[in-house]
Protein backbone atom coordinates (compact mmCIF):
# COMPACT_ATOMS: atom_id res chain seq x y z
CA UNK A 1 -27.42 -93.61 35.12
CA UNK A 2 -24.77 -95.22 32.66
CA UNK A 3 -24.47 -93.16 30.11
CA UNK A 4 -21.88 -95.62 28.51
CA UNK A 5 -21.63 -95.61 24.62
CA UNK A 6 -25.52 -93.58 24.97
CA UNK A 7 -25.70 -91.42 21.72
CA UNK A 8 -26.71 -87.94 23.34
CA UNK A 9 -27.84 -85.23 21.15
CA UNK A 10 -27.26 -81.50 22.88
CA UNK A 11 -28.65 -78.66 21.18
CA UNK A 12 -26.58 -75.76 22.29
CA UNK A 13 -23.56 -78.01 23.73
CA UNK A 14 -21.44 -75.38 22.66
CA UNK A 15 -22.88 -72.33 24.94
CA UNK A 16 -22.06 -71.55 28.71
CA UNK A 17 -24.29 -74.25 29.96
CA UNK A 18 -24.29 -76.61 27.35
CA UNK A 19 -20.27 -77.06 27.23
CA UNK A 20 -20.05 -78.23 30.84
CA UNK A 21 -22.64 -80.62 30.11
CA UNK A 22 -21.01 -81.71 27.25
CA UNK A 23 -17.89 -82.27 28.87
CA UNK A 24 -19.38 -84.22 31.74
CA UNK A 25 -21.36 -86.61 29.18
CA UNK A 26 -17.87 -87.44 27.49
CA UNK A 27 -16.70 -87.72 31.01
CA UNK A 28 -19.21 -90.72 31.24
CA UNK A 29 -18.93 -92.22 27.98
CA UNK A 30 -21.62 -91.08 26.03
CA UNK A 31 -21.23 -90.61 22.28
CA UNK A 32 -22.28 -86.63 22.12
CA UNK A 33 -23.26 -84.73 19.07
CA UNK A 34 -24.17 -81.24 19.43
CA UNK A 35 -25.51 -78.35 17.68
CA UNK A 36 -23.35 -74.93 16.81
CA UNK A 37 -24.40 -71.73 14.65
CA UNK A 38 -21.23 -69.17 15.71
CA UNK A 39 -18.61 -70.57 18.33
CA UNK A 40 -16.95 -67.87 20.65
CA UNK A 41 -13.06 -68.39 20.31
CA UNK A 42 -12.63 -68.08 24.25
CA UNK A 43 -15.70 -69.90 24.91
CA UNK A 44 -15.11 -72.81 27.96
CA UNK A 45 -16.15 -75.32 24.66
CA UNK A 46 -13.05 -74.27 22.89
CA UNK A 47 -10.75 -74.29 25.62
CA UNK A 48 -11.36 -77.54 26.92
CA UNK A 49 -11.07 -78.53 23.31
CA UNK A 50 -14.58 -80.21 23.30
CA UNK A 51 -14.63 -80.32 19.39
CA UNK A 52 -12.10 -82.96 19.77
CA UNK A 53 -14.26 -85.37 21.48
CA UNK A 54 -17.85 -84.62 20.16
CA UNK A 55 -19.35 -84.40 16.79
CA UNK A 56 -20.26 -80.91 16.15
CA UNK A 57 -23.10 -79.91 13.56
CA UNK A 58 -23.28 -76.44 12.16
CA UNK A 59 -27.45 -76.69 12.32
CA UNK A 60 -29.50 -73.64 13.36
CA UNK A 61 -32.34 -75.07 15.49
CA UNK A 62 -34.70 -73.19 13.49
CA UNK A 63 -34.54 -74.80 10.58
CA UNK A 64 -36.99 -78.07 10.47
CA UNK A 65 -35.79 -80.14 8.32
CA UNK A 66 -31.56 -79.89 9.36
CA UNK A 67 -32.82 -80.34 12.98
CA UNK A 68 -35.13 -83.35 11.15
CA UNK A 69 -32.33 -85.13 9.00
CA UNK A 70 -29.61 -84.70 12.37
CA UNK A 71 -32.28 -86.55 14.56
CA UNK A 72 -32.31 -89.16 11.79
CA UNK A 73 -28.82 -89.11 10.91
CA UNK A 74 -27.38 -89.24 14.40
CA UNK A 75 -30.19 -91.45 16.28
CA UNK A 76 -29.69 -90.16 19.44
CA UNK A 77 -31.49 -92.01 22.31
CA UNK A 78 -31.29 -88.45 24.67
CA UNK A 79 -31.73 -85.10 23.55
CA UNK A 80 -30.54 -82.08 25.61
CA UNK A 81 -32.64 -78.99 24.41
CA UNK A 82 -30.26 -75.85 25.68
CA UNK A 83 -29.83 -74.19 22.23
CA UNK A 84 -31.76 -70.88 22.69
CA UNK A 85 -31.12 -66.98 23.13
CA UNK A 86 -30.90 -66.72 26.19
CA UNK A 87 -30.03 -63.15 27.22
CA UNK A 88 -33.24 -61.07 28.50
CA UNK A 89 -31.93 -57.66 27.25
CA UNK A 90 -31.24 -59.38 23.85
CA UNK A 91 -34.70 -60.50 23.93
CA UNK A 92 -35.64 -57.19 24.48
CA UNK A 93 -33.79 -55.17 21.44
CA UNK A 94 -34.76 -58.31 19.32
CA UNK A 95 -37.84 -60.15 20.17
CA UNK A 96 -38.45 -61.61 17.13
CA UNK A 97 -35.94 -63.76 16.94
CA UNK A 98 -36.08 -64.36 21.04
CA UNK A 99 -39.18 -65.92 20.02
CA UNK A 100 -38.42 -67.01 16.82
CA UNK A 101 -36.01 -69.15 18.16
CA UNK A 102 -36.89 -69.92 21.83
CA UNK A 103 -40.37 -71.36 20.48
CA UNK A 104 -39.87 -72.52 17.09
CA UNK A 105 -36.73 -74.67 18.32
CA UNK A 106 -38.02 -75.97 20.59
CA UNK A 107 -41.21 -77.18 18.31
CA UNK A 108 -38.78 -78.20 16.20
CA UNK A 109 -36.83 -80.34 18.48
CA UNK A 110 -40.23 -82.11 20.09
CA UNK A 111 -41.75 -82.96 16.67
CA UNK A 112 -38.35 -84.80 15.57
CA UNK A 113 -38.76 -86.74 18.79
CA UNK A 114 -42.12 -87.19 18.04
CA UNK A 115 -41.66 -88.57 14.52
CA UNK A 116 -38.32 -91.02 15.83
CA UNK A 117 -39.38 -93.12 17.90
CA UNK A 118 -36.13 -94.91 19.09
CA UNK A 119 -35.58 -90.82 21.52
CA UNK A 120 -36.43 -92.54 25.08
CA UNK A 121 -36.27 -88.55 26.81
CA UNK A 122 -36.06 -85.16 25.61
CA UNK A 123 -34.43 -82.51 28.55
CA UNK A 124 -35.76 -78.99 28.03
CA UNK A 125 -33.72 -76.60 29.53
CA UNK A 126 -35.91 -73.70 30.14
CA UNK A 127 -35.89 -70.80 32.70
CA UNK A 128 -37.85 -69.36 36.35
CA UNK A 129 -38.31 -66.69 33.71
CA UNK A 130 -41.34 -68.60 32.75
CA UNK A 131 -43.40 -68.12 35.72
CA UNK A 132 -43.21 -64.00 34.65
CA UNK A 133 -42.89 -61.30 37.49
CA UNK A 134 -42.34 -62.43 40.92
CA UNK A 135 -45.71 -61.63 43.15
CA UNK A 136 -44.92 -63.86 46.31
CA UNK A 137 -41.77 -65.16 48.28
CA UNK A 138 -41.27 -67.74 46.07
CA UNK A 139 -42.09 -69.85 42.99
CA UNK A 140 -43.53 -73.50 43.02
CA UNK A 141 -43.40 -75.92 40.24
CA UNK A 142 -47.47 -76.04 39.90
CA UNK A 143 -47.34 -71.47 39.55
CA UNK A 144 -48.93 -70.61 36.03
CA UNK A 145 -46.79 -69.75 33.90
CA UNK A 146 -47.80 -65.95 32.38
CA UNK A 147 -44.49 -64.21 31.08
CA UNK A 148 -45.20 -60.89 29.87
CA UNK A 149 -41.72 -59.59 28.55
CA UNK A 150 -40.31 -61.10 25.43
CA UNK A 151 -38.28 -63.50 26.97
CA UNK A 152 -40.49 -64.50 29.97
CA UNK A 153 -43.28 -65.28 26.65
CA UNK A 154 -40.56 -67.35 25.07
CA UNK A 155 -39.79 -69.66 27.97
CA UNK A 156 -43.49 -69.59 28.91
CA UNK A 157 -44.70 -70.98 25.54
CA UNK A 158 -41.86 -73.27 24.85
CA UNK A 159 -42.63 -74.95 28.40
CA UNK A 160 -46.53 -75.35 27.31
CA UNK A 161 -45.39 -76.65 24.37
CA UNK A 162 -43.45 -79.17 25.79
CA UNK A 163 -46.30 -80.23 28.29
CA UNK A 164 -48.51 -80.67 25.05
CA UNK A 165 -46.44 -82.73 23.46
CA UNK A 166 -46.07 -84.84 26.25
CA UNK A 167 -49.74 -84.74 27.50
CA UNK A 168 -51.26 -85.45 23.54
CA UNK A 169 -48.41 -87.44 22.09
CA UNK A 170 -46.41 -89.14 25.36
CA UNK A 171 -43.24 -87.73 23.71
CA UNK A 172 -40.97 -88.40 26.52
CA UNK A 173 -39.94 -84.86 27.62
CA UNK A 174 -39.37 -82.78 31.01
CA UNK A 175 -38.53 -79.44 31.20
CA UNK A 176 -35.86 -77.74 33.81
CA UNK A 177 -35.93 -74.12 35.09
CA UNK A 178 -32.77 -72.26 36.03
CA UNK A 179 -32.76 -69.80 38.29
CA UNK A 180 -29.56 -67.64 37.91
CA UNK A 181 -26.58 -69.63 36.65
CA UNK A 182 -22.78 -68.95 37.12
CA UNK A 183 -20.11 -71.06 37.02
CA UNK A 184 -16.76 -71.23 34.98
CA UNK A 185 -16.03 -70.18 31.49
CA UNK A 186 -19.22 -67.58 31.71
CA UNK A 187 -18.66 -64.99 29.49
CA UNK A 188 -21.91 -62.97 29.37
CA UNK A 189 -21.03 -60.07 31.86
CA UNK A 190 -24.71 -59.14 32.41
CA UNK A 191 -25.32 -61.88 34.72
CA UNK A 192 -24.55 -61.42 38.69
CA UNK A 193 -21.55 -62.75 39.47
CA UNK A 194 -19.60 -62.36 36.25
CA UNK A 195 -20.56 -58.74 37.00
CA UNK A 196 -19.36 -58.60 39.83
CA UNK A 197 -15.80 -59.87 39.37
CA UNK A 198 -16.07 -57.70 35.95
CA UNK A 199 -16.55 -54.41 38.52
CA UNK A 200 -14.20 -55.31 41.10
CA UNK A 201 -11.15 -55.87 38.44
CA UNK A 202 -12.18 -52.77 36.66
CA UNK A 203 -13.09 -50.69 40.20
CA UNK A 204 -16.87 -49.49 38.08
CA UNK A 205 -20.15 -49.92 39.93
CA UNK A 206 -22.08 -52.45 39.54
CA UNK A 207 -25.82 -51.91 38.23
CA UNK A 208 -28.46 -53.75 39.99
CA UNK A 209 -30.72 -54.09 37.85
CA UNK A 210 -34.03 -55.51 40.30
CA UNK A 211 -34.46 -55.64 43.99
């Protein structure tokens, strides 16, 4: 696709996932606005100076009407949807606002699409978390999905959600599902392979945490 002068909106643009993204959009000539709350200073989005070549909106996703007025400020044409919390033992020491803001975001984003026309796609970025426990070799894009911890329930209902909106409204929206992600400028040292290199520079053992 030419994304050539596209006006991108990325929820999130400035997290792990969302920066690389970011950076490859600019890479292709879209005009990128994204969405920040608390920027980590060593974070890959700061050190590939990203803030110099996007617009960057301090706008909690939570909050209806900033997400609103952005959408209607900005005009994007794509929307990105990675702004979430999206650490499972976070989720589990503070579900609320797991759910609070893996669901109501994500509402949030989907009814601004809803209500401006001129969005021609909306890209959830969601989670194989969704699908809950693991009872067979492997998943398939048709398995329920019937999360049970607070996390799995976030990614769950945000994914229904999305379906709704597309299935009642034709909002223009697919949703993604990572499995588990690694890649440069991760800095969240629960995750496998940061873990790993984190326990071979400091010589600890490394906790598995599932078979």
């Amino acid at each position: 696709m030419n994304w050539q002068n596209k006006r991108v909106l990325v929820t999130g643009g400035t997290g792990f996932v969302g920066s690389h993204l970011v950076k490859e959009l600019v890479k292709r000539g879209a005009e990128v606005t994204t969405t920040n709350l608390l920027l980590e200073p060593k974070s890959y989005f700061n050190e590939q100076k990203l803030y110099e070549k996007v617009a960057v909106a301090n706008v909690d996703i939570t909050d209806w009407e900033a997400i609103h007025d952005l959408i209607s400020k900005t005009q994007p044409e794509y929307i990105f949807h990675l702004a979430a919390q999206p650490l499972v033992d976070v989720a589990y020491y503070n579900p609320k606002r797991t759910l609070y803001s893996n669901i109501l975001g994500t509402i949030n984003v989907l009814e601004s699409a809803r209500l401006f026309p001129k969005v021609k796609a909306v890209i959830v970025a969601s989670s194989d978390k969704a699908y809950g426990k693991l009872s067979k070799e492997k998943y398939i894009e048709t398995d329920p999905l019937r999360g049970d911890h607070p996390y799995e329930v976030s990614k769950s209902a945000a994914d229904l959600i999305s379906y709704s909106y597309f299935k009642t409204y034709n909002v223009p929206v697919v949703t993604t599902r990572f499995g588990n992600i690694y890649g440069e400028g991760d800095l969240n040292f629960s995750r496998i392979i940061p873990g790993i290199m984190n326990s071979l520079i400091n010589k600890e053992v490394l906790d598995i945490r599932s078979n």
